[in-house]
Protein backbone atom coordinates (compact mmCIF):
# COMPACT_ATOMS: atom_id res chain seq x y z
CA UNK A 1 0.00 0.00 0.00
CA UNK A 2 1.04 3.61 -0.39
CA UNK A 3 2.19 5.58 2.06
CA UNK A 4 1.43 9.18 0.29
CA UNK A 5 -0.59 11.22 2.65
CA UNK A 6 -4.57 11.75 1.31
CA UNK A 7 -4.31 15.13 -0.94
CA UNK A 8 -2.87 12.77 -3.52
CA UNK A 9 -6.44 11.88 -4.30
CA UNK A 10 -7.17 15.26 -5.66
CA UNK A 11 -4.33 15.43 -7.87
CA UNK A 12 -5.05 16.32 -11.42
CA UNK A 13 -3.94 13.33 -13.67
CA UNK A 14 -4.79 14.61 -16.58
CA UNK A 15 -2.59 18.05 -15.93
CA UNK A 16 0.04 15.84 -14.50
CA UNK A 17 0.93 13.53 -17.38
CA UNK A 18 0.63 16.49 -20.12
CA UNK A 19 3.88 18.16 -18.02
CA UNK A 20 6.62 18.52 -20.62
CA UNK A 21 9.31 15.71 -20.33
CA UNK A 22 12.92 16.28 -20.40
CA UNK A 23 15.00 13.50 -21.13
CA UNK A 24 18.13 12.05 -19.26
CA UNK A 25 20.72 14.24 -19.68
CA UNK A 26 24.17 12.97 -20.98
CA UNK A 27 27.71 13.83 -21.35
CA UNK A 28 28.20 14.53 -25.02
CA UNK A 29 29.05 11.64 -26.60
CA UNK A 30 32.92 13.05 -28.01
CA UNK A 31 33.46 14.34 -24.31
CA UNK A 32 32.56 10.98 -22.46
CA UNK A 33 34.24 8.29 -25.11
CA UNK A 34 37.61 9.40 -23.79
CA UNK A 35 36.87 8.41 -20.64
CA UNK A 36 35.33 5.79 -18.22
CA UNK A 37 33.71 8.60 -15.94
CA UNK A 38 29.87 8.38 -15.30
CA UNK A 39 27.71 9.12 -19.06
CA UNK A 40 24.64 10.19 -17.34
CA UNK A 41 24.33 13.60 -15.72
CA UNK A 42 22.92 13.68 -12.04
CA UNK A 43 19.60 15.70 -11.06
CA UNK A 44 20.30 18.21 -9.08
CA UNK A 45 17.16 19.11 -6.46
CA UNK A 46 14.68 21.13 -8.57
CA UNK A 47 15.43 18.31 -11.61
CA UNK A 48 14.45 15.79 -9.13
CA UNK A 49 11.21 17.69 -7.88
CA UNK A 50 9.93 18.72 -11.35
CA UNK A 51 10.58 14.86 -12.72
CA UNK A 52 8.93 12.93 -9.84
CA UNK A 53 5.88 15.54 -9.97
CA UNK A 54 4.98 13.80 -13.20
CA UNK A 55 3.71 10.68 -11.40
CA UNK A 56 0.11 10.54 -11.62
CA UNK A 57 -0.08 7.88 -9.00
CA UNK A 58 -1.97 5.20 -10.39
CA UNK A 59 -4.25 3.16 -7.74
CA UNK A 60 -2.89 0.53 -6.27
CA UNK A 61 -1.10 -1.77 -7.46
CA UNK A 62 0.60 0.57 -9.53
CA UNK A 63 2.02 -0.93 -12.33
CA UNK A 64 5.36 0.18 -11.80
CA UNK A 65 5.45 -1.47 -8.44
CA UNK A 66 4.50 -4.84 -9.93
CA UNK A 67 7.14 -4.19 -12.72
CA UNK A 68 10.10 -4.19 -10.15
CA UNK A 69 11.31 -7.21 -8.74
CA UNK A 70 11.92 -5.63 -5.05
CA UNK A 71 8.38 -4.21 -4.95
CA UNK A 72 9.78 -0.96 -4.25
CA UNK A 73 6.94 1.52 -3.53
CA UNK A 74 7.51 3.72 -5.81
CA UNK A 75 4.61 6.26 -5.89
CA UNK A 76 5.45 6.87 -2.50
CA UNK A 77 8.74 7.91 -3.36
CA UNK A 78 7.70 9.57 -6.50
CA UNK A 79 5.82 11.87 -3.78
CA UNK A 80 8.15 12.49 -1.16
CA UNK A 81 10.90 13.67 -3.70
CA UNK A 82 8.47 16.20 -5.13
CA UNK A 83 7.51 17.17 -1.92
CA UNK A 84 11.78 17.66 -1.06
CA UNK A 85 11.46 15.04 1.39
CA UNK A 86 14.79 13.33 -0.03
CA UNK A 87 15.65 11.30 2.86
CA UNK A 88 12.76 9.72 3.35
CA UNK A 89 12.08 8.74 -0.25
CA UNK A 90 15.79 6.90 0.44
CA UNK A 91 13.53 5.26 3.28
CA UNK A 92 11.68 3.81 0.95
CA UNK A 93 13.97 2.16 -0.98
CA UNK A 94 15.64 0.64 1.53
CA UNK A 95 12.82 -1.59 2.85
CA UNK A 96 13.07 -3.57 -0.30
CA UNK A 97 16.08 -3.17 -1.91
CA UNK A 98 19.54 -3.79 -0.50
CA UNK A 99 21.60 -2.06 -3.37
CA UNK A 100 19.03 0.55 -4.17
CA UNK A 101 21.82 3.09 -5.21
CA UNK A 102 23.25 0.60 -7.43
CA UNK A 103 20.12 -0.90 -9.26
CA UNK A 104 18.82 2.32 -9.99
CA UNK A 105 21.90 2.81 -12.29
CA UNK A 106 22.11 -0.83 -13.94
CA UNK A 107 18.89 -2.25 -13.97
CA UNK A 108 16.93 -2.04 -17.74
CA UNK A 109 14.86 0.35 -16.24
CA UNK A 110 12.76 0.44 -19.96
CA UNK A 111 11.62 -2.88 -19.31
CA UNK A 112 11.03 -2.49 -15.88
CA UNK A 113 9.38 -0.17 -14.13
CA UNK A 114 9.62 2.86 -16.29
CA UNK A 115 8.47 0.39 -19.27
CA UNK A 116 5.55 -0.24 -17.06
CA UNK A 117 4.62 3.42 -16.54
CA UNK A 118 1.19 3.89 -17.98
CA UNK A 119 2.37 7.42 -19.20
CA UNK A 120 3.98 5.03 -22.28
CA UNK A 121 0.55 5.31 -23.72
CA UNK A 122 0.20 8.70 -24.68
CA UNK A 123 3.44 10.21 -23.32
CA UNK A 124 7.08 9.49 -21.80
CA UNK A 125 6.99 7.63 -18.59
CA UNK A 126 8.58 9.15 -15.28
CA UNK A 127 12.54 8.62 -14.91
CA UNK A 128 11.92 6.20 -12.03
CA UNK A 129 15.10 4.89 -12.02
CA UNK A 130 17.64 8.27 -12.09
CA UNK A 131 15.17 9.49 -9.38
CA UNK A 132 15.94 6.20 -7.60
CA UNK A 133 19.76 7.41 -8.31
CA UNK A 134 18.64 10.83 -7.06
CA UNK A 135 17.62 10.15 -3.75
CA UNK A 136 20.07 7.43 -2.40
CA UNK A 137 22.99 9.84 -3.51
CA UNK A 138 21.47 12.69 -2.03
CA UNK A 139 21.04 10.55 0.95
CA UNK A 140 24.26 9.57 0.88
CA UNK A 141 25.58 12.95 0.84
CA UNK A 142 23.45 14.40 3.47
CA UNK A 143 22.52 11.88 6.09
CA UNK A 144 23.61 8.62 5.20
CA UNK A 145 22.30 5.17 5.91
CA UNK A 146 23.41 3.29 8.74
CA UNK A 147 22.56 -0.71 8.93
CA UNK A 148 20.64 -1.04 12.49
CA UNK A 149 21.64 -4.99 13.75
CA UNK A 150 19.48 -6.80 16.09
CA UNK A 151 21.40 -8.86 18.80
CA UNK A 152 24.24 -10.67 18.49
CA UNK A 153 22.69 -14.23 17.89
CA UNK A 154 25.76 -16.46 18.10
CA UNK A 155 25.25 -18.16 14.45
CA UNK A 156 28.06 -17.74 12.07
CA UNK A 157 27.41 -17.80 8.03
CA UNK A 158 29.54 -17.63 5.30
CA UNK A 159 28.61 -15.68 2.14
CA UNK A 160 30.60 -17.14 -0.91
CA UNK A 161 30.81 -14.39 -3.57
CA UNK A 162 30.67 -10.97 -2.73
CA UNK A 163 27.94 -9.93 -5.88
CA UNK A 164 24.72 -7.96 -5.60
CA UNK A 165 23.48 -11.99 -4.08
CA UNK A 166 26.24 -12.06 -1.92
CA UNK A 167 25.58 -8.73 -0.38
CA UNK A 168 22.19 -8.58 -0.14
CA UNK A 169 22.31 -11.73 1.21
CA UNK A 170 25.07 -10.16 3.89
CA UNK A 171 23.29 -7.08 4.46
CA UNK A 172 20.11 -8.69 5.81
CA UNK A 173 21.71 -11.17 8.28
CA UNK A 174 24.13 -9.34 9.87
CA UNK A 175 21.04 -6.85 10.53
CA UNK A 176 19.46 -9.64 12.24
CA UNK A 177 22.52 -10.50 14.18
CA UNK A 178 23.87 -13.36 12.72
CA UNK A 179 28.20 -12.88 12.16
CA UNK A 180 28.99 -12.61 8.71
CA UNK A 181 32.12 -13.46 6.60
CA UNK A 182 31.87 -13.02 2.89
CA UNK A 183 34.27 -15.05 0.52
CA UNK A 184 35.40 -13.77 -2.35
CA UNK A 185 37.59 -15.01 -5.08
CA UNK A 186 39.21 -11.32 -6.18
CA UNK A 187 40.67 -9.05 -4.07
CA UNK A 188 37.73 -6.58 -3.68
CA UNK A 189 34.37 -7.09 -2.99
CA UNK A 190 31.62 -6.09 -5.54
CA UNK A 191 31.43 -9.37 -8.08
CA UNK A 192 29.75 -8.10 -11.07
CA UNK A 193 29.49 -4.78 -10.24
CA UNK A 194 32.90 -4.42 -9.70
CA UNK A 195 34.78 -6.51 -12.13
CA UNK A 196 31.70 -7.07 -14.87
CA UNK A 197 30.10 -3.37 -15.31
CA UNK A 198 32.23 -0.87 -16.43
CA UNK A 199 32.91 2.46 -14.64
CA UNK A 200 30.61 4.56 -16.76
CA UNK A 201 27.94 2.51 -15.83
CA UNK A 202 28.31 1.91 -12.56
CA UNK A 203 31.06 4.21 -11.20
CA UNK A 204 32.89 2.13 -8.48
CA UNK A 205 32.73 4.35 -5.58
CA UNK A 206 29.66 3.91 -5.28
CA UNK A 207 29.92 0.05 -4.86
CA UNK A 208 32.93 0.67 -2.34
CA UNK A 209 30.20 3.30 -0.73
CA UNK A 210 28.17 0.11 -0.20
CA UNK A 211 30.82 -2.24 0.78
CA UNK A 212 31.68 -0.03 3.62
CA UNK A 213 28.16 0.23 5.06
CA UNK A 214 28.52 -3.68 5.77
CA UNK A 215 31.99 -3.25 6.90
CA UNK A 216 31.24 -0.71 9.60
CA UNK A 217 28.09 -3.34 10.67
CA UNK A 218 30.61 -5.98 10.99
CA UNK A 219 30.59 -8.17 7.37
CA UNK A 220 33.69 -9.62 6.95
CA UNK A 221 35.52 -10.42 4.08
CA UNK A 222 38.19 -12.75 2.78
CA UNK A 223 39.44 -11.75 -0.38
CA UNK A 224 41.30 -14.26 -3.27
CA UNK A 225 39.43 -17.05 -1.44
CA UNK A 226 38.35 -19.50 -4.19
CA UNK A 227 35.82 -22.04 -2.75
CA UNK A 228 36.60 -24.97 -4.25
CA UNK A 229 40.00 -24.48 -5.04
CA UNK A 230 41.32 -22.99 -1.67
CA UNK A 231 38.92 -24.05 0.84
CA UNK A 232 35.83 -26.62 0.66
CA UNK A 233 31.92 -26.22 1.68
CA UNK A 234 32.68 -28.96 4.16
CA UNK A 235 35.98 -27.10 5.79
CA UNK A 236 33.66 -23.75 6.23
CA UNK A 237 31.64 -25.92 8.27
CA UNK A 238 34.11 -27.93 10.25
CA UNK A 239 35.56 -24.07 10.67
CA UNK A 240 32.58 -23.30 13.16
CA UNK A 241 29.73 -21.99 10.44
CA UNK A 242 26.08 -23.04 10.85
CA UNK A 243 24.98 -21.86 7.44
CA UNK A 244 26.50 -21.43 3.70
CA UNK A 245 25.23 -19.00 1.17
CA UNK A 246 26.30 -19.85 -2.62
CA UNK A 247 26.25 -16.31 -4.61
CA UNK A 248 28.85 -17.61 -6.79
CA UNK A 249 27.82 -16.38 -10.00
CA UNK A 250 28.60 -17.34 -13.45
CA UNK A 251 31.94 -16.53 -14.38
CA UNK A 252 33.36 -18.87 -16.98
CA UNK A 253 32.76 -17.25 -20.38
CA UNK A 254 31.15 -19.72 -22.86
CA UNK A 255 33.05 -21.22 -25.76
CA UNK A 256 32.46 -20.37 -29.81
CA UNK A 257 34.34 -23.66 -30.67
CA UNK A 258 35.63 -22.61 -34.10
CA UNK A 259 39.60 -22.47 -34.88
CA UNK A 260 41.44 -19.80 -33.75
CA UNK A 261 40.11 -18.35 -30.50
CA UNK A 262 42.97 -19.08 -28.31
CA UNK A 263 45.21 -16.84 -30.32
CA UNK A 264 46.53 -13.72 -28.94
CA UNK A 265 44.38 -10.61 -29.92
CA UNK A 266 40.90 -12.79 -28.69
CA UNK A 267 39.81 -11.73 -25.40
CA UNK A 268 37.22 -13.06 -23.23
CA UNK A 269 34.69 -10.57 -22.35
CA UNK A 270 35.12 -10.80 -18.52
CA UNK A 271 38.86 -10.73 -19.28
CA UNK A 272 38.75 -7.75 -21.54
CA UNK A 273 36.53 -5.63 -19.13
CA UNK A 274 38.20 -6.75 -16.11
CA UNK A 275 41.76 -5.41 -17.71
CA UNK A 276 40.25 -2.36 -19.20
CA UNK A 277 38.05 -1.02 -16.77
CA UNK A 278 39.15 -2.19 -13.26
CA UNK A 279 41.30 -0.01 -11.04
CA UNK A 280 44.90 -1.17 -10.26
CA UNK A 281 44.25 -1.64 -6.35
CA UNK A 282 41.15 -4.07 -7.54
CA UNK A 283 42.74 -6.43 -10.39
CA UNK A 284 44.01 -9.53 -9.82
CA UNK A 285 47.52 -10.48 -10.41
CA UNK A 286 47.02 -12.30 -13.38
CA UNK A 287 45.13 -9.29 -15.18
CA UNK A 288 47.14 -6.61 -14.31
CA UNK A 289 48.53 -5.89 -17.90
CA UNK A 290 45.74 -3.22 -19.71
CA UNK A 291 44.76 -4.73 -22.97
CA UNK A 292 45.99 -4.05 -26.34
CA UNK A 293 43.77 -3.37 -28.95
CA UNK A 294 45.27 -1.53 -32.39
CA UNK A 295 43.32 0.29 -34.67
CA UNK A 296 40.47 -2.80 -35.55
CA UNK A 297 38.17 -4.10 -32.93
CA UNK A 298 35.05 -6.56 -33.38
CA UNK A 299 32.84 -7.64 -30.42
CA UNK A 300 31.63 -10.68 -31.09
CA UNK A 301 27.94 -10.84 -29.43
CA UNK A 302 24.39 -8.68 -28.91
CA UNK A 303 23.68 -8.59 -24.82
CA UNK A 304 24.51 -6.08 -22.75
CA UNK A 305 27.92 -7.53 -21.78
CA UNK A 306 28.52 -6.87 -26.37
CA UNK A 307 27.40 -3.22 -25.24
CA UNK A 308 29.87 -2.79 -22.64
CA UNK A 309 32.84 -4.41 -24.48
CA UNK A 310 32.02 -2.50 -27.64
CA UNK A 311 31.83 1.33 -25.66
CA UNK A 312 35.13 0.65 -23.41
CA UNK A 313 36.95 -0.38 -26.62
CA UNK A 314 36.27 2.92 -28.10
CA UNK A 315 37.33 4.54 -24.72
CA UNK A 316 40.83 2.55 -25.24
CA UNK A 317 41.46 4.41 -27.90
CA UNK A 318 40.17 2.10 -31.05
CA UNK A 319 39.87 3.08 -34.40
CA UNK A 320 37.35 0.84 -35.68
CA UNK A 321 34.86 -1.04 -33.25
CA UNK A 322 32.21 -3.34 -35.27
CA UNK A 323 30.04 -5.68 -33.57
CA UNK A 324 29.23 -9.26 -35.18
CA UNK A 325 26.14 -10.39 -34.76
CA UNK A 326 24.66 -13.73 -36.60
CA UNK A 327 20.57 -12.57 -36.40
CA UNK A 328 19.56 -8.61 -36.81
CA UNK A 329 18.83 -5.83 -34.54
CA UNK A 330 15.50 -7.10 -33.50
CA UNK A 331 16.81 -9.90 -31.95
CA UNK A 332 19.85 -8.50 -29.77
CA UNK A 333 18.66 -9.39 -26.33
CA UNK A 334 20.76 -6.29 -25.17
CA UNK A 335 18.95 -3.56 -24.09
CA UNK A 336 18.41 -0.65 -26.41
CA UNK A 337 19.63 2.24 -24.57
CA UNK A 338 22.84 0.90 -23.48
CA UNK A 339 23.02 0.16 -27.85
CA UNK A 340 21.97 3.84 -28.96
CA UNK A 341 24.54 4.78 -26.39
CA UNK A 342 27.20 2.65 -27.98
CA UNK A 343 26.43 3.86 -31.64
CA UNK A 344 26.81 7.62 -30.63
CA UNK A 345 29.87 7.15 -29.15
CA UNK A 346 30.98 5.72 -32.74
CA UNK A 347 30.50 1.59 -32.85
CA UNK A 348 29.40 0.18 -36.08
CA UNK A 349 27.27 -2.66 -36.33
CA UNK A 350 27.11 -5.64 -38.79
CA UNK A 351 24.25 -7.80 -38.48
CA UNK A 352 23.52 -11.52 -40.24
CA UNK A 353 27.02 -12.24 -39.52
CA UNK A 354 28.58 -15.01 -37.96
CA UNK A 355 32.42 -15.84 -37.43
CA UNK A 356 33.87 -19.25 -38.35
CA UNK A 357 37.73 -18.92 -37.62
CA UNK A 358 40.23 -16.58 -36.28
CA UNK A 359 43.08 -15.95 -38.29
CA UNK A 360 46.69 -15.47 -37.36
CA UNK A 361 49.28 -12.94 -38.80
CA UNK A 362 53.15 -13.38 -39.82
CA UNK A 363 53.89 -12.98 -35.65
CA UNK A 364 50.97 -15.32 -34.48
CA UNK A 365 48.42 -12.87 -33.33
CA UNK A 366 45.32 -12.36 -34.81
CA UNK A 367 44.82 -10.77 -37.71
CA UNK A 368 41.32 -11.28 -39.40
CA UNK A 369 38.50 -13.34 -38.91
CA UNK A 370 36.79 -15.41 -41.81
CA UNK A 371 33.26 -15.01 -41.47
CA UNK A 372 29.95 -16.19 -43.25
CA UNK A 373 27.09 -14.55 -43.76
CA UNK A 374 23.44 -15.84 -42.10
CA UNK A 375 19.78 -15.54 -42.77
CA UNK A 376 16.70 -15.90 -40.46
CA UNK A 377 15.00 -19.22 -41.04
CA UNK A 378 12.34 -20.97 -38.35
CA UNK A 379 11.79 -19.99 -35.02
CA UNK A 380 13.44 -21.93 -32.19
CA UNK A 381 12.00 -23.41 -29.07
CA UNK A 382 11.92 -19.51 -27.38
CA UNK A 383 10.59 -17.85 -30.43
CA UNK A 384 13.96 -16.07 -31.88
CA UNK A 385 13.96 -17.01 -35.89
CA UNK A 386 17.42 -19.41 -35.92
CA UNK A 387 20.05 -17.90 -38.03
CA UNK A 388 20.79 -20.26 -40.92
CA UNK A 389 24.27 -19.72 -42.99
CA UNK A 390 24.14 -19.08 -46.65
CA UNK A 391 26.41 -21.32 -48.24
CA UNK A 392 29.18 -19.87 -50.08
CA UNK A 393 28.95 -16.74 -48.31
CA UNK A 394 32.49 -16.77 -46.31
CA UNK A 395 34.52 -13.53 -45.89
CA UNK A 396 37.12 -11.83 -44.12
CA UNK A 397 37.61 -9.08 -41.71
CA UNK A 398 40.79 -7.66 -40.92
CA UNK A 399 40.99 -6.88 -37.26
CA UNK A 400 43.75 -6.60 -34.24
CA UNK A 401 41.66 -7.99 -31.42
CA UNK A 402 38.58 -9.88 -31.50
CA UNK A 403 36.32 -9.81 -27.53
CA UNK A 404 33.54 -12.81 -27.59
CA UNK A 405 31.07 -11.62 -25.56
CA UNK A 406 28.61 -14.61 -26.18
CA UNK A 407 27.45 -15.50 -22.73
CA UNK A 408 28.94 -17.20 -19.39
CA UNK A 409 28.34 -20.35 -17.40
CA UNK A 410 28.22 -21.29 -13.76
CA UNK A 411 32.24 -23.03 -12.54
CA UNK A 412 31.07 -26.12 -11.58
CA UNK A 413 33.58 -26.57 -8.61
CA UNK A 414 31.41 -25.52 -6.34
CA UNK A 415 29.56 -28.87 -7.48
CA UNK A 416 32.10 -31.14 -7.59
CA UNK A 417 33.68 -30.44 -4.03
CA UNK A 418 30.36 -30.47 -2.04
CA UNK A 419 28.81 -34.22 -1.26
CA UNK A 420 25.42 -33.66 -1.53
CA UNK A 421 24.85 -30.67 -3.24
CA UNK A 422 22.63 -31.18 -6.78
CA UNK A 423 23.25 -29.44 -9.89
CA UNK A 424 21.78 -29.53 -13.68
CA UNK A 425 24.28 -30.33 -16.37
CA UNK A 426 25.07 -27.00 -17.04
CA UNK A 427 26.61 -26.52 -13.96
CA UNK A 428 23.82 -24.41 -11.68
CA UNK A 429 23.22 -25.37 -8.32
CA UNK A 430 19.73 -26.68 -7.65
CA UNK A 431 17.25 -25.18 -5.15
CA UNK A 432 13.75 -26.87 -3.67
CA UNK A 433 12.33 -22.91 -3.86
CA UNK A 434 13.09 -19.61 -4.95
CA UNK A 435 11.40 -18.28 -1.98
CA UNK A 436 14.35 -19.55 0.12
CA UNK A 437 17.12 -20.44 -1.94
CA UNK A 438 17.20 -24.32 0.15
CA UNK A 439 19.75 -26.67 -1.87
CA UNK A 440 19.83 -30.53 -1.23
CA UNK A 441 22.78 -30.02 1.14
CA UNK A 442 21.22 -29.55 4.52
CA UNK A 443 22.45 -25.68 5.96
CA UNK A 444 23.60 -24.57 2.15
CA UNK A 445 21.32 -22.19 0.35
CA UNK A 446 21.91 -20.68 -2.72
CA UNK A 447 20.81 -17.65 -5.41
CA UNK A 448 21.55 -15.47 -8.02
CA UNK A 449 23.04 -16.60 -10.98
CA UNK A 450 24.57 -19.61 -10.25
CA UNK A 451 20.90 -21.04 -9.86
CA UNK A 452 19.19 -19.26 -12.60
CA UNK A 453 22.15 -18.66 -15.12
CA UNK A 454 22.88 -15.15 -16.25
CA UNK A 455 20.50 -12.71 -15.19
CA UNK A 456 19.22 -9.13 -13.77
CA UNK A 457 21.78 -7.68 -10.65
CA UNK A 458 18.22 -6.92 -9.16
CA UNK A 459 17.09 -10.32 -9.49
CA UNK A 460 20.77 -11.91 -7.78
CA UNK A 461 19.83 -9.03 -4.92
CA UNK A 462 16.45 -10.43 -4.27
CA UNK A 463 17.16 -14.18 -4.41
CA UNK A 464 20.12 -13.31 -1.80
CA UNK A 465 17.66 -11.25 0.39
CA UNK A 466 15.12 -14.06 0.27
CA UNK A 467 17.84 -16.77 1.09
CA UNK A 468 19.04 -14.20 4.18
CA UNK A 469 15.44 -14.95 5.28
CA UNK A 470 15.57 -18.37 5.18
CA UNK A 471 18.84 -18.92 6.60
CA UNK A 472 17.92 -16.57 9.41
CA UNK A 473 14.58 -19.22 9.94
CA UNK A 474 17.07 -22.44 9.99
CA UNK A 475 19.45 -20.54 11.60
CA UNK A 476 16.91 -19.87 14.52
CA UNK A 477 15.59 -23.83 14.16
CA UNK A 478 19.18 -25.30 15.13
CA UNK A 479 19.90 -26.64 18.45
């Protein structure tokens, strides 16, 4: 339900949604593509007001509301923020989101709730999502949040992977008193939104921003920890832990199988970005060396990770940035805005086109990639038309680096270490409910995307908040 006060029910719709609407506003795009600052420019206060006043506060449920995954009551916070009451709209988000700050810049917001706004109709639905941004960094800067902990309960749990599951997960049971340690295979905390997004996304201070609200509650963390490798499930419990939250992730990147792809010049995605966008202090040792591109770049791919490879390539200082991709535009699963973004900062695009082999040069590195050329035929079991190759079609590309951004998998190590513990054949570990994340190992819960496979950061939060509530119930059943 709502919590804006009564006069809300003698607003004027009508006079609301015919307000003039003012985009986002961004850094031009030959200012921004020469660096990896933030591309969106922040509201200030009377931005905020003016935008949020164009809420006509639909009934409940507002559609918006059943659009997000948290449930965050937006309406309500669409009216405080008009009203100036900044802090409180924060409030708001914070009952049902533990990375509010964070998912208001990364999540698709156009198919979320802003694509839910019934403004889309007739007009341009609110910016839900940059006031979302709005009032956690105004928050932030003015009063900021503090984590309130029940008492101490006694129960130890270890988080494994410190991504939006991880620390949501974290966040809600060390506020219900339970002692935390997070695990985490890199040397900073953040997973995805740290070594996945790039900084003009999602600029990394505000993840550290987060990461030190759970410090100062008392999450701990163990950095270059690999469960699996370094330490088993089983030796976390003989340690002293009563419960074990997976948040792993998905971070092998998956395969194209053709000849060539080992050469040097052909990056992995998470490879690429985690070289080109990832602050010294953060990188591991083995990625420490920036990537070299020359003049000719193709990203090999059409999701959102394709986006972010294409748009830091450019920022590297590339030439010539193409992306490959074997259907057409209609079918990229990326989102749209993150695309239009990507072509104004200068990426070309080259659609019904689907490498076959990488090529090397005279001194072994890649040089060009043979290529043939595809046509839509039948659609396949989710309703995309499969991409069929026309035969005789083959061509070449000349290029100096080639980034396959084609999609990841779970590391099934997690899997293979832990008696007891189920998972499919691609890897994922298998839960009894997503309402609590329960695997078949007795005390070991899971979510996020090493359950469902490669998904929203706002879903991973609210499959590790809804595990933190179930491990805080078996946590409070044990003996």
């Amino acid at each position: 339900m709502q919590a804006v006060p009564s006069e809300f029910l003698a607003i004027d719709r009508k006079e609301r949604a015919n307000m003039p609407f003012h985009d986002l506003s961004l850094r031009p795009a030959e200012e921004r593509v020469c660096d990896f600052d933030d591309v969106v420019i922040e509201f200030d206060e009377e931005r905020a007001r003016v935008e949020a006043s164009r809420c006509i506060h639909c009934p409940d449920p507002a559609p918006c509301m059943l659009a997000c995954p948290t449930s965050n009551d937006i309406p309500s916070a669409m009216w405080l923020i008009e009203h100036g009451k900044f802090k409180e709209a924060a409030e708001i988000y914070h009952k049902t989101s533990s990375l509010p700050e964070l998912c208001g810049r990364v999540c698709p917001h156009e198919a979320l709730c802003q694509g839910s706004c019934v403004l889309n109709k007739h007009h341009q639905p609110v910016l839900t999502g940059q006031l979302e941004v709005f009032a956690l960094d105004w928050e932030r800067s003015h009063d900021p949040f503090v984590i309130k902990k029940a008492p101490a309960t006694g129960k130890k749990v270890a988080v494994i992977g410190a991504g939006p599951a991880g620390l949501a997960c974290a966040h809600l049971l060390v506020e219900k008193g339970h002692d935390v340690t997070i695990f985490e295979s890199k040397p900073a905390p953040g997973g995805l939104l740290v070594y996945g997004i790039p900084n003009f996304k999602l600029p990394k201070e505000g993840v550290m921003a987060k990461w030190e609200d759970l410090e100062k509650a008392g999450v701990k963390l163990v950095p270059n920890t690999y469960i699996g490798k370094d330490k088993t499930i089983d030796q976390l419990f003989e340690e002293g832990f009563h419960a074990v939250f997976l948040g792993v992730g998905v971070g092998i990147d998956a395969k194209m199988e053709v000849p060539g792809e080992d050469l040097p010049g052909v990056y992995e995605a998470t490879d690429f970005l985690i070289r080109a966008n990832v602050a010294p202090d953060y990188l591991p040792a083995d990625k420490s060396q920036r990537p070299y591109l020359g003049k000719r770049v193709a990203v090999i791919g059409g999701g959102d990770t394709a986006s972010d490879c294409l748009r830091a390539a450019l920022r590297l200082g590339a030439e010539e940035v193409t992306c490959l991709y074997r259907r057409t535009e209609n079918e990229m699963p990326g989102g749209k805005k993150d695309r239009k973004m990507a072509k104004d900062e200068g990426a070309q695009y080259r659609f019904l086109t689907q490498p076959v082999q990488f090529i090397a040069g005279p001194d072994g590195r890649l040089a060009a990639v043979e290529c043939i050329e595809m046509k839509l035929g039948e659609p396949d079991a989710k309703g995309r038309r499969k991409p069929v190759p026309v035969e005789g079609s083959n061509f070449s590309i000349a290029l100096d680096t080639a980034i396959k951004a084609l999609g990841y998998w779970p590391d099934p190590i997690v899997g293979t270490t832990t008696p007891g513990l189920e998972t499919d054949k691609w890897g994922q570990i298998n839960i009894k409910s997503k309402q609590t994340g329960q695997t078949s190992r007795p005390g070991v819960f899971a979510g996020g995307d090493c359950v469902t496979g490669p998904d929203l950061v706002v879903t991973a939060m609210v499959a590790g908040r809804k595990a933190a509530n179930a491990i805080h119930k078996y946590l409070d059943e044990l003996k």
